[in-house]
Protein backbone atom coordinates (compact mmCIF):
# COMPACT_ATOMS: atom_id res chain seq x y z
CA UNK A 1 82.88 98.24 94.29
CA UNK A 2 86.36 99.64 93.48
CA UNK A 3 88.31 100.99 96.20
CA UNK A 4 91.39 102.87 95.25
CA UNK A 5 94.44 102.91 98.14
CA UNK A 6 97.13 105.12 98.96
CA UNK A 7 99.88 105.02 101.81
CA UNK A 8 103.44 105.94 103.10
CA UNK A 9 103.04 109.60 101.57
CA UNK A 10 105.02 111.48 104.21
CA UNK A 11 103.94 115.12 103.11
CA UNK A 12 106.77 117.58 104.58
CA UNK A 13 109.89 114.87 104.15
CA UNK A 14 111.23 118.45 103.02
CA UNK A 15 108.99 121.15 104.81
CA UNK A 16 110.38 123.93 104.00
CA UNK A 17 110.16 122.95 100.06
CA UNK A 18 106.85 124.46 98.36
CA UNK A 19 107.61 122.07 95.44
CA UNK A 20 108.28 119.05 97.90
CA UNK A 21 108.85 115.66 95.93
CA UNK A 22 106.52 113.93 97.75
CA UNK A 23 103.78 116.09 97.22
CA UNK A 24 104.04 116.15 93.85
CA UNK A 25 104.03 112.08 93.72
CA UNK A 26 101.37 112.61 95.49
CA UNK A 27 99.70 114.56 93.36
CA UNK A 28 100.64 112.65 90.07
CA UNK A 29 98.64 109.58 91.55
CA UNK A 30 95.45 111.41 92.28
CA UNK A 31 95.21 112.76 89.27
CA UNK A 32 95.51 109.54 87.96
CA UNK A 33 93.03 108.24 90.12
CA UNK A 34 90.08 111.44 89.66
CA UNK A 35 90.22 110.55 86.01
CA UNK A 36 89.97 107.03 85.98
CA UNK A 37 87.27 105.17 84.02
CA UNK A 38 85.05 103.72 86.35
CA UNK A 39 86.25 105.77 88.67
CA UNK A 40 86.77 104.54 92.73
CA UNK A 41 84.21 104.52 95.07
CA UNK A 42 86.28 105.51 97.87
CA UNK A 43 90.03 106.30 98.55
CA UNK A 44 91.92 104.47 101.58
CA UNK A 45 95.23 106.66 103.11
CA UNK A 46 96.85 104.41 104.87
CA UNK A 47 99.23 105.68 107.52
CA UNK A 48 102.17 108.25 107.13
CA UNK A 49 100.49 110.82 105.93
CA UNK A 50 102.86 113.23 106.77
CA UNK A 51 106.37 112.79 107.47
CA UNK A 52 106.81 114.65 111.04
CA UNK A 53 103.70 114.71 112.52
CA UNK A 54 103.25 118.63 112.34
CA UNK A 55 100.09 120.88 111.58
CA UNK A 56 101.04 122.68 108.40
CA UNK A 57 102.16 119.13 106.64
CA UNK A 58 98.05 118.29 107.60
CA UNK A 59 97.21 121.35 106.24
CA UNK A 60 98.97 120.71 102.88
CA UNK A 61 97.33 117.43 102.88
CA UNK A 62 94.26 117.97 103.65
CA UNK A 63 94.75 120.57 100.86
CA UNK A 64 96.03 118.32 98.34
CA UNK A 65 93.02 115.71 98.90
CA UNK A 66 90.33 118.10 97.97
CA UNK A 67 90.18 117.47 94.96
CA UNK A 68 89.06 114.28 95.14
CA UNK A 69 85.32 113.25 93.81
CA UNK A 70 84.91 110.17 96.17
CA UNK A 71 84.93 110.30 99.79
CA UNK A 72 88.88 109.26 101.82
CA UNK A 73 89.32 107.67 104.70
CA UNK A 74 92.30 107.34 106.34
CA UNK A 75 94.11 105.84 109.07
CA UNK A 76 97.56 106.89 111.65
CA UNK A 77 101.18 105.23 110.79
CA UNK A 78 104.06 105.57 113.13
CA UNK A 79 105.21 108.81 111.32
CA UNK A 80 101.84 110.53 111.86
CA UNK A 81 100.69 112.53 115.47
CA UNK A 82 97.19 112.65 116.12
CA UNK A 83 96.86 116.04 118.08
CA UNK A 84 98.06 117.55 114.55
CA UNK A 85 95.86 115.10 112.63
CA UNK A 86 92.74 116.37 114.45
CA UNK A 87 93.57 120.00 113.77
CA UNK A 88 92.82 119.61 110.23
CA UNK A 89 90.40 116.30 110.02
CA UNK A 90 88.35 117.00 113.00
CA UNK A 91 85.52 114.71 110.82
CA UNK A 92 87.33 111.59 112.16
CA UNK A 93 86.16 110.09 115.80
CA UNK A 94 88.86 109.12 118.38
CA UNK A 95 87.12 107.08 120.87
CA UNK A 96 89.50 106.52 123.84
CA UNK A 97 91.99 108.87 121.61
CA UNK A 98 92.35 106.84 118.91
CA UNK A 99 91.57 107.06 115.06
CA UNK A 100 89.50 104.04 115.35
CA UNK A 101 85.80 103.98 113.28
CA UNK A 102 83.46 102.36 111.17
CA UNK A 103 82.24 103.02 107.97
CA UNK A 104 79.75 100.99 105.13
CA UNK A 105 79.97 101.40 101.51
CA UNK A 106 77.72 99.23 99.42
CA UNK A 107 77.46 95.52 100.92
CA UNK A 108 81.07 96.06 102.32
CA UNK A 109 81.75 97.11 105.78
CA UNK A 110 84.71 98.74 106.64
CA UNK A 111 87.02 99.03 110.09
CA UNK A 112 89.90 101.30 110.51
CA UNK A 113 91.93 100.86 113.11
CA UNK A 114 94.48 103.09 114.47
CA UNK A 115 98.50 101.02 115.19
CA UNK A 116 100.26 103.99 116.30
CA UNK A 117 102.50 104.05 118.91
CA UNK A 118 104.01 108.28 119.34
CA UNK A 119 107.72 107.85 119.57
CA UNK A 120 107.87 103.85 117.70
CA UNK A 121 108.62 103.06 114.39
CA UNK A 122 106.81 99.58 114.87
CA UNK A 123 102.88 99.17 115.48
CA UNK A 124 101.35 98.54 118.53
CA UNK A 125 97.53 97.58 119.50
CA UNK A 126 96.78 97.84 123.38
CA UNK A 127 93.87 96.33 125.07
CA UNK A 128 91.24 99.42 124.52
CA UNK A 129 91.81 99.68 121.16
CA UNK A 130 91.26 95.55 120.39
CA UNK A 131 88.30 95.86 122.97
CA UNK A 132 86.88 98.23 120.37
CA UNK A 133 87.40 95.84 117.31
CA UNK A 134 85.97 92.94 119.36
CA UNK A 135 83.33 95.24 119.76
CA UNK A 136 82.51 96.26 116.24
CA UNK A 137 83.30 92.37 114.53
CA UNK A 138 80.31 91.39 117.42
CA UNK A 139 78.17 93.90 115.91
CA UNK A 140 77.57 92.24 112.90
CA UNK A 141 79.24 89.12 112.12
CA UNK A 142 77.28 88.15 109.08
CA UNK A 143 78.52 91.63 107.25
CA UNK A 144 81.14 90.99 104.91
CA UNK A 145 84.49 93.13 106.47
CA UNK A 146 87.40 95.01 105.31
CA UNK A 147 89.87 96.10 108.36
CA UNK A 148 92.23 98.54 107.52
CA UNK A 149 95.19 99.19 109.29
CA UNK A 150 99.22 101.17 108.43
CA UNK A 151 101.18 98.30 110.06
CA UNK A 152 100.94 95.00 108.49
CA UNK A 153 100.63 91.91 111.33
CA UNK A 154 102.96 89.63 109.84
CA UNK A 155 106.77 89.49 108.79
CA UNK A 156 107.36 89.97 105.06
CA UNK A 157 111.03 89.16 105.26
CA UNK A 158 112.65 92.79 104.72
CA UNK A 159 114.79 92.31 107.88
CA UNK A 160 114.90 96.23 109.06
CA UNK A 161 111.08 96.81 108.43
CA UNK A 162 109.80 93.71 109.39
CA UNK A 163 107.05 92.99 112.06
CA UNK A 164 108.00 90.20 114.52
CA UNK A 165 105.14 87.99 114.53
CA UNK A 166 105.96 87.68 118.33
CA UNK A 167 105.25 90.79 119.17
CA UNK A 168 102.05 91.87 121.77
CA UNK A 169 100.42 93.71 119.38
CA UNK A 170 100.37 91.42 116.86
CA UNK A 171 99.08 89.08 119.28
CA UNK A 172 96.10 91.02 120.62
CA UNK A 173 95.37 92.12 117.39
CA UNK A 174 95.37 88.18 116.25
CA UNK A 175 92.89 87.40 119.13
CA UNK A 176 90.56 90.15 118.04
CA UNK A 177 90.36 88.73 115.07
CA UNK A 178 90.06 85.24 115.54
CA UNK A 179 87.04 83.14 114.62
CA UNK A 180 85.42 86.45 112.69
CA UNK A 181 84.97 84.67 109.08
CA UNK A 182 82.95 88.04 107.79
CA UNK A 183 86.84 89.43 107.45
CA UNK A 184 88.09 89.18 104.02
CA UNK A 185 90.61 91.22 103.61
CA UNK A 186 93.16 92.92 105.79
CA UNK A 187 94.86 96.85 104.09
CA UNK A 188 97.79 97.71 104.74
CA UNK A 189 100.67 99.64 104.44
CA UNK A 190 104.03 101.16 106.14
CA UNK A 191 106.22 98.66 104.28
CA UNK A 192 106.57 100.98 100.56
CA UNK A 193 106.12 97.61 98.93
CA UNK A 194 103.38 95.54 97.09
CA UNK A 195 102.76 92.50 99.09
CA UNK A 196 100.19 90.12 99.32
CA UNK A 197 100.05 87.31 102.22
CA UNK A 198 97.74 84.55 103.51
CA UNK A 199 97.12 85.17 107.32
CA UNK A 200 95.37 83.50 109.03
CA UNK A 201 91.91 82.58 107.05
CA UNK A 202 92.14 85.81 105.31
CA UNK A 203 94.63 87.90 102.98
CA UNK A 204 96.77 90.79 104.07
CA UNK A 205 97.17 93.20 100.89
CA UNK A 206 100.26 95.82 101.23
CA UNK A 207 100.03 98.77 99.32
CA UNK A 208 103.37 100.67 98.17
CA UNK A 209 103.85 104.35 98.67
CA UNK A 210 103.43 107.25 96.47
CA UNK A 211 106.79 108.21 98.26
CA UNK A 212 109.97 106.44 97.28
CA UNK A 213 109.98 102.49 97.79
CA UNK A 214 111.86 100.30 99.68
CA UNK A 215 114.44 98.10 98.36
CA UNK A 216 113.80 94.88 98.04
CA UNK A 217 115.72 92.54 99.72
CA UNK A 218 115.57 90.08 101.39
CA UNK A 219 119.25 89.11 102.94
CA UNK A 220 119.62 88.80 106.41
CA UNK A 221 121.18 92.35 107.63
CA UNK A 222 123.57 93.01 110.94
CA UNK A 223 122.79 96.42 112.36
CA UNK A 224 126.14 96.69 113.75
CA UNK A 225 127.85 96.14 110.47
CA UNK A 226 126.43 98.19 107.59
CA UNK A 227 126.87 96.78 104.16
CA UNK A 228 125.99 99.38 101.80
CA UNK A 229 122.79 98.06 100.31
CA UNK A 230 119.98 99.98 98.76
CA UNK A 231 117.37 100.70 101.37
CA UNK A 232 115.52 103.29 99.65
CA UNK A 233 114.80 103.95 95.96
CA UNK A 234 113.59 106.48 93.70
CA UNK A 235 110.86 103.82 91.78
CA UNK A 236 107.49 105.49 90.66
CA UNK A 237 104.49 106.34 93.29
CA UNK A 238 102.31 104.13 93.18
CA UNK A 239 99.01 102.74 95.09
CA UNK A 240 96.34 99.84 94.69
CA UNK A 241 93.01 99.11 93.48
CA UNK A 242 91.19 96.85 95.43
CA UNK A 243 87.96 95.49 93.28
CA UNK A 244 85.33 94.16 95.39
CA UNK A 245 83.55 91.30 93.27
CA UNK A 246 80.82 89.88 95.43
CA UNK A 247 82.57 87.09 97.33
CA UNK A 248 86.59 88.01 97.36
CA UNK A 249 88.73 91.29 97.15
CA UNK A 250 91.17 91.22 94.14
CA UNK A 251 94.06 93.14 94.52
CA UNK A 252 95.88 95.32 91.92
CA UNK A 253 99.12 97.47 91.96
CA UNK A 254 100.38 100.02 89.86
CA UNK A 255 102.53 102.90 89.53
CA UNK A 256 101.49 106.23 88.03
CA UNK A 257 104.28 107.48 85.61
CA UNK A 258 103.26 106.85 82.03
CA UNK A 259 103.11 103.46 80.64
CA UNK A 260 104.27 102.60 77.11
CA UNK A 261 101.26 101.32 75.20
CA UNK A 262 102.21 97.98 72.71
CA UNK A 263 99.36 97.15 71.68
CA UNK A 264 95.87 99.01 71.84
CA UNK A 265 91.92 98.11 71.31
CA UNK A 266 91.59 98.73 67.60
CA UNK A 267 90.51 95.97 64.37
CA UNK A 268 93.69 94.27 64.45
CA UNK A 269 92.91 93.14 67.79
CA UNK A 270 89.05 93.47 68.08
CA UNK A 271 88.82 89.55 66.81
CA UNK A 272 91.17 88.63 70.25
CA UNK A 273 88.94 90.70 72.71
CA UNK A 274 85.51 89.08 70.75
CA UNK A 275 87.33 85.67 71.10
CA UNK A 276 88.70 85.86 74.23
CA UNK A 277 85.58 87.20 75.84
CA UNK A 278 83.27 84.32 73.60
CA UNK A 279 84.51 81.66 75.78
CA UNK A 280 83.38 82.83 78.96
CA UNK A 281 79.45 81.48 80.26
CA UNK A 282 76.88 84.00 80.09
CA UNK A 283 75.07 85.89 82.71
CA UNK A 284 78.42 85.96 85.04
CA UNK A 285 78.23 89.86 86.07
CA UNK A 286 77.57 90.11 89.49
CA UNK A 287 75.37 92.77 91.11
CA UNK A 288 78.91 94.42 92.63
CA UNK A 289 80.25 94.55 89.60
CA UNK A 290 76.82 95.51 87.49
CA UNK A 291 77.43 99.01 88.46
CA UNK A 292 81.29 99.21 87.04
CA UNK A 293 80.31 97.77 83.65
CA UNK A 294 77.58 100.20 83.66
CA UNK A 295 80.44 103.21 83.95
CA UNK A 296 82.72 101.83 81.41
């Protein structure tokens, strides 16, 4: 199972732009990912979709996704408004009026859960919406899980995007979680950064943005004093492949501007590769990953 990840696109930064920056990083990285060999399985937009919240940025979006051979799912980030959202992706349930829902591919189950607060930068996670994941784990705690979420529950250490792991949310959302073993993975994005954490029993995996990144740093900063440092910058978009192998999700990032090729697969370096591979046991491929080989 390879599922392919995208986040922070914010589609109508500059809406009056037909040629808008973002939307062609957008478009550079699925075009990357359409003609990938093996291809995804699914696609995972995590949170800022759009950059205002408005109907037509939707529209362009939901425009700019149909090209895409595998099925998307996507979730709400603090930039998003989910009146607008429904407009265009009216597919998507919103028990209790949030983008909340549950959907299996292969073995893997996956829960999407909806951290948007209209008005707050940071996430938030009432009561109804952790009832509802309490719910769903209950349903079928044997089922291997994948939640997937914008805001990440934990602090990564970039000061003026971080999540303070005292927070309520973070806190209900911890509690919903607890003593579930079937979750192995947590998605994420919101911070424009690739990040992966240990939390609590399982791993949080942080997708960058096809939009610009954040900086990183990690110096304290004083809001009252600014300093000058780089907040945001122009690197490559970029997303994540997430490779499902049986037991474990492994985690890749990449950008999609072109990389420089050094070396490739030809006789000079066929006796590596038959080398390389001649040392691993026999009979390892797993049934998850049968299927991948198969389409390479």
């Amino acid at each position: 199972m390879l599922i392919a990840q995208i986040t922070d696109i914010h589609l109508g930064f500059d809406p009056d732009n037909p040629a808008e920056f973002n939307r062609k990083r957008l478009d550079q990285v699925l075009k990357l990912l359409t003609g990938m060999n093996p291809m995804p399985n699914l696609l995972l937009a995590t949170g800022d979709l759009v950059d205002r919240g408005d109907s037509e940025s939707y529209r362009r979006l939901q425009n700019a996704l149909s090209i895409c051979p595998f099925p998307v799912w996507p979730c709400l980030g603090n930039h998003d408004q989910r009146e607008s959202f429904a407009e265009h992706f009216p597919e998507f349930p919103m028990p209790d009026g949030f983008l909340q829902y549950a959907f299996d591919a292969g073995k893997l189950r996956f829960l999407v859960i909806d951290t948007l607060e209209e008005g707050r930068h940071g996430g938030a996670f009432c009561e109804t919406r952790a009832r509802w994941l309490r719910d769903r784990l209950a349903e079928q705690p044997e089922r291997d899980t994948i939640i997937v979420m914008h805001h990440p529950p934990v602090d990564v250490g970039i000061e003026w995007m971080a999540t303070d792991p005292d927070e309520p949310w973070v806190a209900r959302f911890s509690d919903a979680v607890a003593g579930h073993s079937q979750v192995k993975a947590i998605i994420c994005g919101h911070l424009h950064r690739p990040i992966s954490v240990a939390w609590r029993g399982t791993t949080i995996a942080i997708c960058p943005a096809t939009a610009p990144q954040v900086a990183l740093d990690l110096a304290p900063i004083n809001p009252d004093r600014p300093d000058n440092r780089a907040m945001i910058i122009a690197d490559p978009p970029a997303f994540a492949l997430h490779k499902w192998n049986g037991s474990s999700l492994v985690t890749h990032f990449d950008t999609a501007d072109e990389h420089v090729m050094l070396a490739k697969f030809d006789d000079k370096m066929q006796p590596l590769v038959k080398a390389l591979m001649s040392e691993r046991p026999s009979g390892q491929i797993t049934d998850e990953d049968a299927p991948i080989r198969r389409a390479c």
